[in-house]
Protein backbone atom coordinates (compact mmCIF):
# COMPACT_ATOMS: atom_id res chain seq x y z
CA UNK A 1 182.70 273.31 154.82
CA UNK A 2 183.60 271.66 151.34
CA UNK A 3 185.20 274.05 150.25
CA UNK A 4 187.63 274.82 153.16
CA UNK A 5 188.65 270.72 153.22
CA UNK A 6 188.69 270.35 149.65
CA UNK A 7 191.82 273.15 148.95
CA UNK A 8 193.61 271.71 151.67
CA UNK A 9 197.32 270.65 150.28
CA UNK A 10 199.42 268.65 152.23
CA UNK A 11 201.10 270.99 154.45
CA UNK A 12 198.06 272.95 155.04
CA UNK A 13 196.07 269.62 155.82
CA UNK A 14 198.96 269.55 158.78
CA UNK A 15 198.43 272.61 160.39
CA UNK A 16 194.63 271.72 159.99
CA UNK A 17 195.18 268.54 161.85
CA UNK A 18 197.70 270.31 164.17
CA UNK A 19 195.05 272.78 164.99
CA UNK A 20 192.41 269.86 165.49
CA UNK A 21 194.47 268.07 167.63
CA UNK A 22 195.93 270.74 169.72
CA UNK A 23 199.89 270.52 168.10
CA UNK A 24 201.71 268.15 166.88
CA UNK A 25 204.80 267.98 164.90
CA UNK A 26 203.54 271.06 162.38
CA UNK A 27 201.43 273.44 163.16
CA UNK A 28 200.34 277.28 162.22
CA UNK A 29 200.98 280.04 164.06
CA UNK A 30 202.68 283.29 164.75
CA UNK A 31 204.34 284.83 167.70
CA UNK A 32 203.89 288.25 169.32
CA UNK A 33 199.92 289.41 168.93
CA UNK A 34 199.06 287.16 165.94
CA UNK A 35 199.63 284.13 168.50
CA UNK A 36 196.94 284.88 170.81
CA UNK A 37 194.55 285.08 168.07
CA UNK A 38 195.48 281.30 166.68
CA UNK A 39 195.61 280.30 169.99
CA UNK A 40 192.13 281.44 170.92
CA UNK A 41 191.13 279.68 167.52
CA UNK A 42 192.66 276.15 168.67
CA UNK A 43 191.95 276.62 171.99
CA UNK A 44 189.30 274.60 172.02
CA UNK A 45 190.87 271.32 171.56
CA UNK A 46 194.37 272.75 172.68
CA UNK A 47 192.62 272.69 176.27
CA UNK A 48 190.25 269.99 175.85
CA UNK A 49 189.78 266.37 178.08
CA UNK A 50 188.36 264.41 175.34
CA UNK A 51 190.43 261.45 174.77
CA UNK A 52 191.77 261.45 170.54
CA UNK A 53 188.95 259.00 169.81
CA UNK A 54 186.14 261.40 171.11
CA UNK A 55 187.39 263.81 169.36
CA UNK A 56 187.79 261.97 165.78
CA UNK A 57 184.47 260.10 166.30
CA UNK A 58 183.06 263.94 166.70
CA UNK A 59 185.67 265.47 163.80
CA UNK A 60 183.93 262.66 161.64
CA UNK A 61 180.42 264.19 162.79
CA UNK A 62 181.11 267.62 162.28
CA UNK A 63 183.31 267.60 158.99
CA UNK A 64 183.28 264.38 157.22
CA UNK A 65 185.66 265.82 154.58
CA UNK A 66 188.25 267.04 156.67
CA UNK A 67 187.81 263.66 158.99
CA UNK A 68 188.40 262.02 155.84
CA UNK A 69 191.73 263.75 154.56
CA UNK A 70 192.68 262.92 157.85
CA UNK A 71 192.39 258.95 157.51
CA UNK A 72 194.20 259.52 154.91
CA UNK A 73 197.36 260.58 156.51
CA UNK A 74 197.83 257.70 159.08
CA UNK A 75 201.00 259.28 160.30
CA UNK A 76 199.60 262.42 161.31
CA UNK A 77 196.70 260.83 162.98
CA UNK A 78 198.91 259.01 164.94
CA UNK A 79 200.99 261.76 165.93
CA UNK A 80 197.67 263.70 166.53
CA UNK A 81 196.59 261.11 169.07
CA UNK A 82 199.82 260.93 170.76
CA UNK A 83 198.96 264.19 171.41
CA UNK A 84 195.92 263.72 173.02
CA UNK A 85 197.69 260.88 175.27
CA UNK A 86 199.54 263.99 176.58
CA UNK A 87 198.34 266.00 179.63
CA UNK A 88 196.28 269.73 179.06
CA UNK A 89 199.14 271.19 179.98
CA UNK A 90 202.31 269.59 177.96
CA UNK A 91 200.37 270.16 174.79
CA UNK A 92 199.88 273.91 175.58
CA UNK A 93 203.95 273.90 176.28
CA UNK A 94 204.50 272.09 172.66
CA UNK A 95 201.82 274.37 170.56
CA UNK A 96 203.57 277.74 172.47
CA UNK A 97 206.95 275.98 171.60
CA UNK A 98 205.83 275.32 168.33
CA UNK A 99 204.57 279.07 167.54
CA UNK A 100 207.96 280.28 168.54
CA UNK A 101 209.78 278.20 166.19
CA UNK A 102 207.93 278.72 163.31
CA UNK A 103 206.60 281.86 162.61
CA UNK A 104 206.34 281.54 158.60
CA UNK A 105 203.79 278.93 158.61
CA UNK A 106 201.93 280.37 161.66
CA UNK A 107 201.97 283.71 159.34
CA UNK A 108 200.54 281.80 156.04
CA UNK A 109 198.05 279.59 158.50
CA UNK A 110 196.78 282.78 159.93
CA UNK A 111 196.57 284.75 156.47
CA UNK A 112 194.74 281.27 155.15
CA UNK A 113 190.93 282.14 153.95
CA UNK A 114 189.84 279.34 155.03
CA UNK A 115 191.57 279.76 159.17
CA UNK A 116 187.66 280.77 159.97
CA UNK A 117 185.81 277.59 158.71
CA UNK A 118 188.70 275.33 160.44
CA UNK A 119 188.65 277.54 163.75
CA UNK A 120 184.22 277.14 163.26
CA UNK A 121 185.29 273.46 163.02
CA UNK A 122 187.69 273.40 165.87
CA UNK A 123 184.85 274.66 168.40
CA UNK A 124 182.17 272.77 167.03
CA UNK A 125 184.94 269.46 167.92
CA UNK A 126 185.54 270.28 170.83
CA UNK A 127 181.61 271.46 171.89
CA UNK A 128 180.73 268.06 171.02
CA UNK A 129 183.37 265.46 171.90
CA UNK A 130 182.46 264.76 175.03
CA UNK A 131 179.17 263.16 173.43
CA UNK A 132 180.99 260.43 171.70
């Protein structure tokens, strides 16, 4: 996993934490068929009960590095756990909202060589976080 939190620049490092957290205020994606596939990769935590702390305590258990960029960035984190404050349901509105309105980074996120170690990360999150 290094080597998919250690490229990450800062807008990329959003869409990561976007994808961890279900949306926020950036976010990949890509409307029309490429959608469903980035939604079936943050899925996971997109649909997910864990509270925000559950699922950093288990972020910070699965990928340190990744946990760690994201300390870094205490306004994303916060807008990541407002997020999770949210209902199921209003987050799914947001991230299909989100898609819709911008398809360019959805289309780099989902061309991203690294979207298959984050979505492995995203499941492994969300398979957990109910353990912390």
């Amino acid at each position: 996993m290094r080597s998919i939190s250690r490229n990450f620049t800062r807008p990329r490092l959003t869409a990561a934490a976007v994808a961890c957290s279900g949306l926020v205020g950036a976010a990949l994606l890509i409307p029309g068929t490429a959608t469903a596939d980035t939604t079936t990769m943050v899925a996971p935590l997109l649909n997910s009960t864990c509270s925000f702390a559950q699922v950093d305590a288990a972020l910070h258990a699965k990928n340190p590095q990744l946990a760690s960029m994201l300390d870094a960035n205490p306004n994303q984190k916060a807008q990541l756990k407002a997020k999770f404050d949210e209902p199921v349901q209003q987050r799914q509105a947001e991230f299909r909202q989100y898609l819709a309105q911008h398809p360019d980074q959805a289309r780099q996120a989902q061309q991203d060589p690294r979207a298959g170690g984050v979505s492995q990360t995203i499941q492994q999150v969300a398979d957990s976080c109910h353990n912390y």
